[in-house]
N, C-alpha and C. Protein backbone atom coordinates (compact mmCIF):
# COMPACT_ATOMS: atom_id res chain seq x y z
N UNK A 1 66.22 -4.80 77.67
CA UNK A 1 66.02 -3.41 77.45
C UNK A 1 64.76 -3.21 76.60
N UNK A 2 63.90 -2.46 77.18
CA UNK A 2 62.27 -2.19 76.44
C UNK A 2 62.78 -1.09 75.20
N UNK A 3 62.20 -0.89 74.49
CA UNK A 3 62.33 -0.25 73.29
C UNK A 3 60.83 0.75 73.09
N UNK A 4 60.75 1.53 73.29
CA UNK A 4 59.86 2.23 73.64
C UNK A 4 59.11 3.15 71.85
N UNK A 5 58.64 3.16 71.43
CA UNK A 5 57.88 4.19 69.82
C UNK A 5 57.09 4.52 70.34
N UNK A 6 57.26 6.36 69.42
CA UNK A 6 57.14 7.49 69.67
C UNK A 6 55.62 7.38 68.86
N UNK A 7 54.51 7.63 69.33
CA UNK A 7 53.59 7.67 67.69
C UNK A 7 52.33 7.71 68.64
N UNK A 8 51.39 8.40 68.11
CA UNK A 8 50.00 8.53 68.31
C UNK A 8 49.46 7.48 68.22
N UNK A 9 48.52 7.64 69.35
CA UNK A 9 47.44 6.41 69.26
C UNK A 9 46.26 7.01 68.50
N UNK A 10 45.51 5.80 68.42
CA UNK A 10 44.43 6.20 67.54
C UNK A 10 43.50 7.01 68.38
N UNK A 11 43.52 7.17 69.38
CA UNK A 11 42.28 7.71 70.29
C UNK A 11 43.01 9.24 70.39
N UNK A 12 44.46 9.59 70.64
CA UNK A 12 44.60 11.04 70.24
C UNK A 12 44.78 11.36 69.03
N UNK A 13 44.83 10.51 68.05
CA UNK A 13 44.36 11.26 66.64
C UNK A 13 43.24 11.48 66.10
N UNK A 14 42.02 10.79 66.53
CA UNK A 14 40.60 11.61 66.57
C UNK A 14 40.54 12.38 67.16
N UNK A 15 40.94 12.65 68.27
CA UNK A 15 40.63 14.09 68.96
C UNK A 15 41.18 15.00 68.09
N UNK A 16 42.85 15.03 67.69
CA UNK A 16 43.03 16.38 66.85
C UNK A 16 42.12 16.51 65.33
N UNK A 17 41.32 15.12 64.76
CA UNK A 17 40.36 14.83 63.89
C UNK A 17 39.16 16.11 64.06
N UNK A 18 38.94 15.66 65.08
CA UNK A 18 37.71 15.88 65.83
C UNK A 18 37.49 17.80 66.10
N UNK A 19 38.91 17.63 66.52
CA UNK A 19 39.13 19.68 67.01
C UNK A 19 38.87 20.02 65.85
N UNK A 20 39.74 19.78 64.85
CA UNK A 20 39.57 20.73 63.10
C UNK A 20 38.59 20.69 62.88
N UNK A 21 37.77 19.67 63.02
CA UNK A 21 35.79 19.74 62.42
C UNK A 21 35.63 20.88 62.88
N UNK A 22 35.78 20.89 64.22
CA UNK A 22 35.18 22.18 65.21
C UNK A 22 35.83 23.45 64.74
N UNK A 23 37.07 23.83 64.50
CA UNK A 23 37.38 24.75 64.13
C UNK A 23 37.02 25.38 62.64
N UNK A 24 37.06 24.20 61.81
CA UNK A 24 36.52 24.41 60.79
C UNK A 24 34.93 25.17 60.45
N UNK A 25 34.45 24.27 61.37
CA UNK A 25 32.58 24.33 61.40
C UNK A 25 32.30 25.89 62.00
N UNK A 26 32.85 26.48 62.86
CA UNK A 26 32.99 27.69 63.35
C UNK A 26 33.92 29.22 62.61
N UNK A 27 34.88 28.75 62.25
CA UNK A 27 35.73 29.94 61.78
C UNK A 27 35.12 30.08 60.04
N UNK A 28 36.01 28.46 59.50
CA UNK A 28 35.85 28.84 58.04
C UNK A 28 34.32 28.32 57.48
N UNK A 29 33.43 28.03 57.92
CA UNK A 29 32.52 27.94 57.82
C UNK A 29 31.35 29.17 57.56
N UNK A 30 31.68 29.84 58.42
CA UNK A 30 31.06 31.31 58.35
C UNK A 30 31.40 32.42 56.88
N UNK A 31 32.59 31.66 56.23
CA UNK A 31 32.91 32.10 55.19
C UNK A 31 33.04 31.63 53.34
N UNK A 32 31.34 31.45 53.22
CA UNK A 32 31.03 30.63 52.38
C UNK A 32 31.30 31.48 51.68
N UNK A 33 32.26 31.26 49.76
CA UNK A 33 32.70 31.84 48.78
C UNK A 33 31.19 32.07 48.00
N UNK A 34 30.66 30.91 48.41
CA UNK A 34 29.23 30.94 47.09
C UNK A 34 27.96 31.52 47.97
N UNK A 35 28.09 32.69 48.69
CA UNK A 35 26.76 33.17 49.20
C UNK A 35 25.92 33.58 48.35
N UNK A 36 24.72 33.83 47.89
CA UNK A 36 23.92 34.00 47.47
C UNK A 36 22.42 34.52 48.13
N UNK A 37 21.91 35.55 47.04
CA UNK A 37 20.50 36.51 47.87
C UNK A 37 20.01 36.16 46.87
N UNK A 38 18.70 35.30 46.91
CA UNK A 38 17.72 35.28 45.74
C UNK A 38 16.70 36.25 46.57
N UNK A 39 16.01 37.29 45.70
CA UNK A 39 14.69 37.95 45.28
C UNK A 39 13.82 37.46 44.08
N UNK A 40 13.13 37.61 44.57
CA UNK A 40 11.96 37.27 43.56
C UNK A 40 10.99 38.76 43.24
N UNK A 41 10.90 39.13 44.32
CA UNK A 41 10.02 40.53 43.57
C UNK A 41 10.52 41.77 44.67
N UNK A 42 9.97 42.15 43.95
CA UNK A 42 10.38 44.07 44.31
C UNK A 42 9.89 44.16 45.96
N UNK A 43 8.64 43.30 45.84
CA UNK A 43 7.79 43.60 47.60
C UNK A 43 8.66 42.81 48.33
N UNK A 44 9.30 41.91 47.79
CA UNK A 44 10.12 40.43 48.86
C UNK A 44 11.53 41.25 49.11
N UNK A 45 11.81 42.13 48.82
CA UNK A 45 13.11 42.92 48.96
C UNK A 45 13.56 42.79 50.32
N UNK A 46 12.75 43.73 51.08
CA UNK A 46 13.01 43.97 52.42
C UNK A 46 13.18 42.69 53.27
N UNK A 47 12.58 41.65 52.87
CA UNK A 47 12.64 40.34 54.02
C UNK A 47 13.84 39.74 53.37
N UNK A 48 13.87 39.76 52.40
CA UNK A 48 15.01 38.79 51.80
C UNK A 48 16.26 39.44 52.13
N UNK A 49 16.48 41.17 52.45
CA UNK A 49 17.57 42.05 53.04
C UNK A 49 17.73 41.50 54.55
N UNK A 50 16.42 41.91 55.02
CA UNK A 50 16.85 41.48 56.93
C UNK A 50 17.30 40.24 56.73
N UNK A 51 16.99 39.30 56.41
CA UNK A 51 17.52 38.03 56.48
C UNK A 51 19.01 37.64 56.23
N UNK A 52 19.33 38.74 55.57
CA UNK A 52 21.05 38.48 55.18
C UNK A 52 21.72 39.30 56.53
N UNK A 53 20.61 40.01 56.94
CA UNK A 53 21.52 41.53 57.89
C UNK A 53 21.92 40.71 59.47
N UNK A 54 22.64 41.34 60.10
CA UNK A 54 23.27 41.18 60.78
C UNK A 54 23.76 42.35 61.64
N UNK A 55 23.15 42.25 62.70
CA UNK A 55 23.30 43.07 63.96
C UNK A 55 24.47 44.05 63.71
N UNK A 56 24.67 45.42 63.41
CA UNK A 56 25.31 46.35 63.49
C UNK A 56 26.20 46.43 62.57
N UNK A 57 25.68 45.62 61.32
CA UNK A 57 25.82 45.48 60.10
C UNK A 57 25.17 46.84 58.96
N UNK A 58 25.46 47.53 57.74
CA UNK A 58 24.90 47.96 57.48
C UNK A 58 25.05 47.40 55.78
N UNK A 59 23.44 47.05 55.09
CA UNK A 59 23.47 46.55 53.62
C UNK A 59 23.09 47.13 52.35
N UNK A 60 23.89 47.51 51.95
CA UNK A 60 23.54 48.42 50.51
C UNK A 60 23.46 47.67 49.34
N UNK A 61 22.26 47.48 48.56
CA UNK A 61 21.74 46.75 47.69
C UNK A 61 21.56 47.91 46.52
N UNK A 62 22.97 47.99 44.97
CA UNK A 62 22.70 48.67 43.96
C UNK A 62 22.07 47.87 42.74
N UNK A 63 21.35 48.46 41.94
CA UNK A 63 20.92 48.32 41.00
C UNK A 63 21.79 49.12 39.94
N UNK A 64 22.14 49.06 39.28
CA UNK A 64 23.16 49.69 38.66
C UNK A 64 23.70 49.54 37.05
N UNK A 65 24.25 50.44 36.04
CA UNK A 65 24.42 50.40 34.92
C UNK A 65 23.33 50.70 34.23
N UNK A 66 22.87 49.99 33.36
CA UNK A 66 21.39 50.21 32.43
C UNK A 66 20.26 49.64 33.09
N UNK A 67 20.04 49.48 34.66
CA UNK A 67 19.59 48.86 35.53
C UNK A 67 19.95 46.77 35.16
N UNK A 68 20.93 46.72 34.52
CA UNK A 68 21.44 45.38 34.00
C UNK A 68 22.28 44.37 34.99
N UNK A 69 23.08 45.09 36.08
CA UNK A 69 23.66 44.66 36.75
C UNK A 69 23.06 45.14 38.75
N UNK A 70 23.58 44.01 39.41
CA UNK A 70 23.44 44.17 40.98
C UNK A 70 24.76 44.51 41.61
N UNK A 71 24.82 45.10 42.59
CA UNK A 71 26.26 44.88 43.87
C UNK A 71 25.62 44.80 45.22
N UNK A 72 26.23 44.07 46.35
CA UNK A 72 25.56 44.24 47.43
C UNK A 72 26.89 44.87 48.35
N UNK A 73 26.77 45.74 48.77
CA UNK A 73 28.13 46.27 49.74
C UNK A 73 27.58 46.21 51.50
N UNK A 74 28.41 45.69 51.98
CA UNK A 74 28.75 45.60 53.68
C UNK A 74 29.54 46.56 54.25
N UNK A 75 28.74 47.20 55.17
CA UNK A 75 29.56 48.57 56.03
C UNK A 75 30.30 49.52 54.82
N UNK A 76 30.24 49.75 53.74
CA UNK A 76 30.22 50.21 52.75
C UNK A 76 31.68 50.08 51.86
N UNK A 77 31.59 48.24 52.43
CA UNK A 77 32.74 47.82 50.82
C UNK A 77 32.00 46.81 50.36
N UNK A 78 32.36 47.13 49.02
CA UNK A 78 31.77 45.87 48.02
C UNK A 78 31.94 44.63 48.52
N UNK A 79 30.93 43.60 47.80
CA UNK A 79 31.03 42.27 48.57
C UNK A 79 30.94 41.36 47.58
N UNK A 80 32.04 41.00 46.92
CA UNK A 80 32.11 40.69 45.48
C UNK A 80 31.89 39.35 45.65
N UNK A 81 32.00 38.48 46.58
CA UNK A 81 31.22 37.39 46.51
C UNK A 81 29.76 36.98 46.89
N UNK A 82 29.34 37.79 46.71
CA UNK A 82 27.82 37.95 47.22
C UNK A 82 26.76 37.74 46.17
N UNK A 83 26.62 36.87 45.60
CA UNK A 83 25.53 36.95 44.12
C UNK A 83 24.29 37.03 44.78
N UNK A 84 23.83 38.23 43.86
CA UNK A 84 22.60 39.04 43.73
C UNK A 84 21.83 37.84 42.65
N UNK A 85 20.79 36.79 42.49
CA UNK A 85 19.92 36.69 42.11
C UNK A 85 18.24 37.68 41.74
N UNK A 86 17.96 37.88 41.01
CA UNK A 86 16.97 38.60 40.67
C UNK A 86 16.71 39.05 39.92
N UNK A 87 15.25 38.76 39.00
CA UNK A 87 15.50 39.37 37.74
C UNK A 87 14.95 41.22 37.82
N UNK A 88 16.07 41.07 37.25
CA UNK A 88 16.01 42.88 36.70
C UNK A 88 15.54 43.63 35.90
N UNK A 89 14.44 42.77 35.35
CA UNK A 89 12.96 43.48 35.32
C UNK A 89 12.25 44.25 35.81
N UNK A 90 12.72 44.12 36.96
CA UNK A 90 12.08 44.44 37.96
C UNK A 90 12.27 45.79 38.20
N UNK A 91 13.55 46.25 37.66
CA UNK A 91 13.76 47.55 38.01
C UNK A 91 13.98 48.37 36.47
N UNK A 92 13.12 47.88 35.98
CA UNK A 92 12.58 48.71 34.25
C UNK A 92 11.80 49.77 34.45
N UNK A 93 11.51 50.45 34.17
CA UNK A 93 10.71 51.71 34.17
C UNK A 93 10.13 51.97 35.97
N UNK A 94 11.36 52.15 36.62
CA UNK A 94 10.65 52.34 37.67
C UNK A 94 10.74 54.09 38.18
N UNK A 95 10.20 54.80 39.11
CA UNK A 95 10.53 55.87 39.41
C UNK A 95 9.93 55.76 41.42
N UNK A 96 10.71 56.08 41.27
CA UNK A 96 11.08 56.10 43.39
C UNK A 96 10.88 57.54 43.82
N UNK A 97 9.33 57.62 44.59
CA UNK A 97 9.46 58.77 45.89
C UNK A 97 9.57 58.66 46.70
N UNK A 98 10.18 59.57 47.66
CA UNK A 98 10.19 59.64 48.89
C UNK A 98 8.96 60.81 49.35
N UNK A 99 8.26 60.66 50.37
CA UNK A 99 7.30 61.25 51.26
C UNK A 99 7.53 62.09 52.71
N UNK A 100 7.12 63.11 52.60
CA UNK A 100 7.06 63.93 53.83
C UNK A 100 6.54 63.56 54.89
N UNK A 101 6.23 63.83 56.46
CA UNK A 101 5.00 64.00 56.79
C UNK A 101 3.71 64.07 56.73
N UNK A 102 4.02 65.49 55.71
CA UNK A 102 2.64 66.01 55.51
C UNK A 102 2.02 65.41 54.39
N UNK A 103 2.57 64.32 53.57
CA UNK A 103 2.22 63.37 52.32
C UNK A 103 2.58 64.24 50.91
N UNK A 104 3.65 65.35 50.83
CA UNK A 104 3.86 65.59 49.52
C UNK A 104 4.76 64.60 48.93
N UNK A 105 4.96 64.15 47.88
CA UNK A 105 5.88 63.51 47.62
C UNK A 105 7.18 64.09 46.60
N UNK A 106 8.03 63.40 46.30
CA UNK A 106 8.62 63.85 45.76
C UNK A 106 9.78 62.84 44.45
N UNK A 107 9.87 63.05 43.66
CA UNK A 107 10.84 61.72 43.05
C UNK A 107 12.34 62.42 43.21
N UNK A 108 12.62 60.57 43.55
CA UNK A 108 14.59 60.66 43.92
C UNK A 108 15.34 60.34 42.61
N UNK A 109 16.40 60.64 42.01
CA UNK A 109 17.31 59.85 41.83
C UNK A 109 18.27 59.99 42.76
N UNK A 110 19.52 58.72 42.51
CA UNK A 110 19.98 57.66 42.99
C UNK A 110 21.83 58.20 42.59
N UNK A 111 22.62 58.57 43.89
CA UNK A 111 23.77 59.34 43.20
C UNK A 111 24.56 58.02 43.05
N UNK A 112 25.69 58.41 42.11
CA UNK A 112 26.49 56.78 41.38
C UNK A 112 26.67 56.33 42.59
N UNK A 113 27.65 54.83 42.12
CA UNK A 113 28.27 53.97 42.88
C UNK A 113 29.88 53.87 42.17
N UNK A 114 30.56 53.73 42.96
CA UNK A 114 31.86 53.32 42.47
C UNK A 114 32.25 51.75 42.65
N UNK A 115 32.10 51.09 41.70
CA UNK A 115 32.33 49.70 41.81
C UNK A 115 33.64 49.50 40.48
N UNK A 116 34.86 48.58 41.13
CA UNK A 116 35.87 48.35 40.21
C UNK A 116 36.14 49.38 39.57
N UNK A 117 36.53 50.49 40.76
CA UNK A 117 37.07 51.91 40.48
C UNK A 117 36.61 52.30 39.40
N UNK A 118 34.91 52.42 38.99
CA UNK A 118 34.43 52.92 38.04
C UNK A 118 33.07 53.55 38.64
N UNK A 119 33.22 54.87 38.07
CA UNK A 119 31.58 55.31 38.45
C UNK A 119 30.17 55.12 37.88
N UNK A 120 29.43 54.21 38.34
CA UNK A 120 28.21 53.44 38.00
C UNK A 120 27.22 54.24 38.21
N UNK A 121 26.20 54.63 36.88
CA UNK A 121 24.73 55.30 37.72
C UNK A 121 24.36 53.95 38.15
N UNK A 122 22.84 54.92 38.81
CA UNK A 122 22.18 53.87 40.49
C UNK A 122 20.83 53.87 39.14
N UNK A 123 20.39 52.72 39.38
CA UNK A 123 18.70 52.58 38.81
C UNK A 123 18.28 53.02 40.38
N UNK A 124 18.18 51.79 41.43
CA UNK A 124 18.10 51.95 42.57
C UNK A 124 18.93 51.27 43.68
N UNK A 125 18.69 51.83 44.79
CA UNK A 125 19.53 51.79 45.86
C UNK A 125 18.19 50.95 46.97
N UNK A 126 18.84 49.95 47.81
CA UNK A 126 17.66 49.52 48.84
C UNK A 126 18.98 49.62 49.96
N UNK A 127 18.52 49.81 51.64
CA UNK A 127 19.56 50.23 52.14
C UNK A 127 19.22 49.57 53.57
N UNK A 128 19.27 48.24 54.14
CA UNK A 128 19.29 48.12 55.62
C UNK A 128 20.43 48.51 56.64
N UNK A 129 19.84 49.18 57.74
CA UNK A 129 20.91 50.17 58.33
C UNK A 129 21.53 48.82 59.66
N UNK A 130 22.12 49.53 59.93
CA UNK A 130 22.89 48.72 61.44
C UNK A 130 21.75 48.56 62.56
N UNK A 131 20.91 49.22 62.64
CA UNK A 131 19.65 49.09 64.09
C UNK A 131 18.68 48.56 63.21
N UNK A 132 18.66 47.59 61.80
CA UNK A 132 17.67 46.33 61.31
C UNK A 132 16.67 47.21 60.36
N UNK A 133 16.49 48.37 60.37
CA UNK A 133 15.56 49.83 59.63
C UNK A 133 15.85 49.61 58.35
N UNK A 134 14.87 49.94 57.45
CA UNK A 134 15.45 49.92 55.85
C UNK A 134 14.85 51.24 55.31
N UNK A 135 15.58 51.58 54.43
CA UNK A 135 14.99 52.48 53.26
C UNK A 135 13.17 52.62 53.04
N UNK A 136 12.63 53.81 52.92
CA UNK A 136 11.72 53.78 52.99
C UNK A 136 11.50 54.71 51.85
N UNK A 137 10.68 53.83 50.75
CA UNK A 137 10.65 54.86 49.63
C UNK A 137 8.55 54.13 49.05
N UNK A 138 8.31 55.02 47.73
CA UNK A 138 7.05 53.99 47.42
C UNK A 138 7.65 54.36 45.60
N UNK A 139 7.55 52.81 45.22
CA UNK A 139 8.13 52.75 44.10
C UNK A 139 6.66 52.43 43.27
N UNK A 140 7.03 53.34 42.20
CA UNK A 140 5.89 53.12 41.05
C UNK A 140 6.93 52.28 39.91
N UNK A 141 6.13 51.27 39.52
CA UNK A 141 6.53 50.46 38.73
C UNK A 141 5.45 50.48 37.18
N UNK A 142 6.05 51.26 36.51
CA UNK A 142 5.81 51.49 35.30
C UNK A 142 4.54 50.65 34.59
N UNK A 143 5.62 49.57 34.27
CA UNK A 143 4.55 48.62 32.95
C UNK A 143 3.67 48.08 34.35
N UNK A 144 3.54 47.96 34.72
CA UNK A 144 2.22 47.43 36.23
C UNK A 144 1.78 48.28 36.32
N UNK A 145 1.55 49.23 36.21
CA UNK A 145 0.94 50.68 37.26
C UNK A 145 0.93 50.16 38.39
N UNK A 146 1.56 49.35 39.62
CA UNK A 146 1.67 48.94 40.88
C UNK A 146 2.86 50.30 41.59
N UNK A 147 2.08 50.60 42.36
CA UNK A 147 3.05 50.96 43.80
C UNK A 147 3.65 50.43 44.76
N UNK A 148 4.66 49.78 45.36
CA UNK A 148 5.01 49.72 46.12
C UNK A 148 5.63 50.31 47.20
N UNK A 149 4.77 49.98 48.91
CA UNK A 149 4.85 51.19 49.69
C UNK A 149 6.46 50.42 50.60
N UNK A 150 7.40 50.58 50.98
CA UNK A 150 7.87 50.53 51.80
C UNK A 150 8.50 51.42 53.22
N UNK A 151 7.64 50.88 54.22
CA UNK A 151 6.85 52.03 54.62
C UNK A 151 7.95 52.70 56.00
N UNK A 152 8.24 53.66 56.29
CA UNK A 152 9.14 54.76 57.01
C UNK A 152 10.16 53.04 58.60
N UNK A 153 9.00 52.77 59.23
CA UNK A 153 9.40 52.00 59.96
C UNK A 153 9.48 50.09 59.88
N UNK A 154 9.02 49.43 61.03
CA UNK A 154 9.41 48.05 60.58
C UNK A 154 8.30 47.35 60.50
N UNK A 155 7.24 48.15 59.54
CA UNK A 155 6.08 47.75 59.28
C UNK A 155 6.23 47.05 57.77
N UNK A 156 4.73 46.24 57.31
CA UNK A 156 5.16 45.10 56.24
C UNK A 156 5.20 45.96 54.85
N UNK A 157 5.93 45.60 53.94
CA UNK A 157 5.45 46.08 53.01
C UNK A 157 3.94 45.94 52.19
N UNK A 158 3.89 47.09 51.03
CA UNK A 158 2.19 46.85 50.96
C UNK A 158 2.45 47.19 49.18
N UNK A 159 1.06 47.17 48.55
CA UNK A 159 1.08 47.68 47.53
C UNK A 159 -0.73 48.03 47.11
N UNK A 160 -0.43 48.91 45.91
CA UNK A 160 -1.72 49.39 45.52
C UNK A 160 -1.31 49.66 44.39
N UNK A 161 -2.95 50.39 43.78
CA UNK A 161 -3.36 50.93 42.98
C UNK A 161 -2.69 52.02 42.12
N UNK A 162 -2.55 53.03 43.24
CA UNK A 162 -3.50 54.29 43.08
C UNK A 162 -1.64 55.30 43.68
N UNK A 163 -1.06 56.06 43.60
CA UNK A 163 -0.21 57.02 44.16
C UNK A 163 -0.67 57.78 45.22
N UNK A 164 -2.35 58.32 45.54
CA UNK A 164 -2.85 58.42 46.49
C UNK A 164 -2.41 57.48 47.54
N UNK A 165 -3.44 56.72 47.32
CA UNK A 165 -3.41 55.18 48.01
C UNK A 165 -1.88 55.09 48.66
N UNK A 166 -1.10 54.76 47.84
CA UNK A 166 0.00 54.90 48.54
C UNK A 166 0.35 55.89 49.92
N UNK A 167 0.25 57.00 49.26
CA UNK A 167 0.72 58.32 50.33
C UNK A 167 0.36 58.31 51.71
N UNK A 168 -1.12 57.62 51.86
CA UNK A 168 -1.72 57.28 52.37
C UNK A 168 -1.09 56.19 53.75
N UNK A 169 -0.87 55.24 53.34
CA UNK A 169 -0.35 53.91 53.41
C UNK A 169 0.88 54.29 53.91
N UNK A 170 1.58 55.15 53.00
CA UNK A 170 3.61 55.63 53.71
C UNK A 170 3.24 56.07 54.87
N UNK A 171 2.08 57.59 55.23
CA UNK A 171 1.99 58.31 56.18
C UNK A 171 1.39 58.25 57.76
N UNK A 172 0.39 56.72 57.18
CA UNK A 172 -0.67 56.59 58.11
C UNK A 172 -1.86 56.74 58.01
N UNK A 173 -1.79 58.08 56.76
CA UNK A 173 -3.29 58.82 57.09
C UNK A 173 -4.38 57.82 57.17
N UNK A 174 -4.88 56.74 56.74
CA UNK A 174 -5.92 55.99 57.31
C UNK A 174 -5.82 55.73 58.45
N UNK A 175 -4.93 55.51 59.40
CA UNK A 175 -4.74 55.44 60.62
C UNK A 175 -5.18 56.44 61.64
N UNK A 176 -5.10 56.95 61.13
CA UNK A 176 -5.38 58.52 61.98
C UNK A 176 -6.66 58.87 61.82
N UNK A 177 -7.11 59.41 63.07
CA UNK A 177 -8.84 60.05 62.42
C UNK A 177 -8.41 61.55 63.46
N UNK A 178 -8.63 62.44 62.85
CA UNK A 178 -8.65 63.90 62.95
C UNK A 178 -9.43 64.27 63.73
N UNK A 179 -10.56 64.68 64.50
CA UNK A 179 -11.65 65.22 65.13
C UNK A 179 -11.46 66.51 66.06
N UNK A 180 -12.14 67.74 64.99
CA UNK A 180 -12.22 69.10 65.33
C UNK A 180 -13.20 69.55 66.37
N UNK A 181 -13.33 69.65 67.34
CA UNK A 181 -14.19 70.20 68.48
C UNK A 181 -14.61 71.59 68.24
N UNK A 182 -15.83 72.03 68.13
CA UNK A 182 -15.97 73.47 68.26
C UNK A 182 -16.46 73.94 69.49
């Protein structure tokens, strides 16, 4: 009488080895606890945003408290594992316009945030939408006298001098040449 044991061979226990990698490498993989956004400067904003974004995704980047603290929110819930690297210097004496058409400008503030059911003022807000578009503002940065233009569409960011200069730069107007026929 043969006596027959019940038990895996080694060649189907790598395979179920083998599946979990795969499942692993695909599901929980995609869900790293330690994500992280380093910025380095105010102009690197926007690339260092698309780069986190994600197709029909939308990313809200606060500056927030005494401009001391970051949050980054997804489709508009907080994303508490998300560390914001960047120094926040950066957002010291800054003041943010937004631009018309016609190049008037105008300065924004920034309405709160509610983070850990508390209402936070905004220093600033940076905002990539679901169709890859970001916020388009030109930030004057105080102790620099630098502008930064970030400009209406998915053109690069720029910087200058001058608040002219800027307006300029948001609108086009160098782009454009006018010519009146009489």
């Amino acid at each position: 009488m043969k006596h027959y044991h019940k038990a895996f061979t080694l060649f189907e226990l790598m395979i179920v080895v083998l599946i979990i990698g795969i499942v692993y490498a695909l599901v929980l993989g995609r869900f790293d606890p330690k994500q992280h956004m380093k910025i380095a400067s105010l102009k690197a904003l926007r690339d260092t945003m698309t780069a986190k974004h994600h197709e029909g995704q939308r990313l809200d980047l606060y500056i927030y408290g005494k401009c001391d603290k970051a949050a980054l929110f997804v489709n508009g819930e907080y994303h508490e594992k998300m560390h914001v690297d960047l120094p926040l210097s950066l957002f010291d004496n800054l003041e943010v316009y937004k631009s018309d058409p016609f190049g008037h400008e105008r300065k924004i503030s920034f309405v709160p945030v509610r983070i850990d059911d508390k209402l936070e003022p905004v220093c600033f807000r940076y905002t990539v939408f679901p169709n890859g578009s970001a916020s388009n503002y030109i930030v004057h940065q105080i102790k620099k006298d630098r502008y930064i233009i970030f400009p209406p569409y998915f053109e690069d960011v720029n910087e200058t001098d001058s608040l002219e200069e800027a307006l300029a730069l948001f609108t086009h107007e160098k782009e454009k040449k006018i010519t009146f026929h009489e």
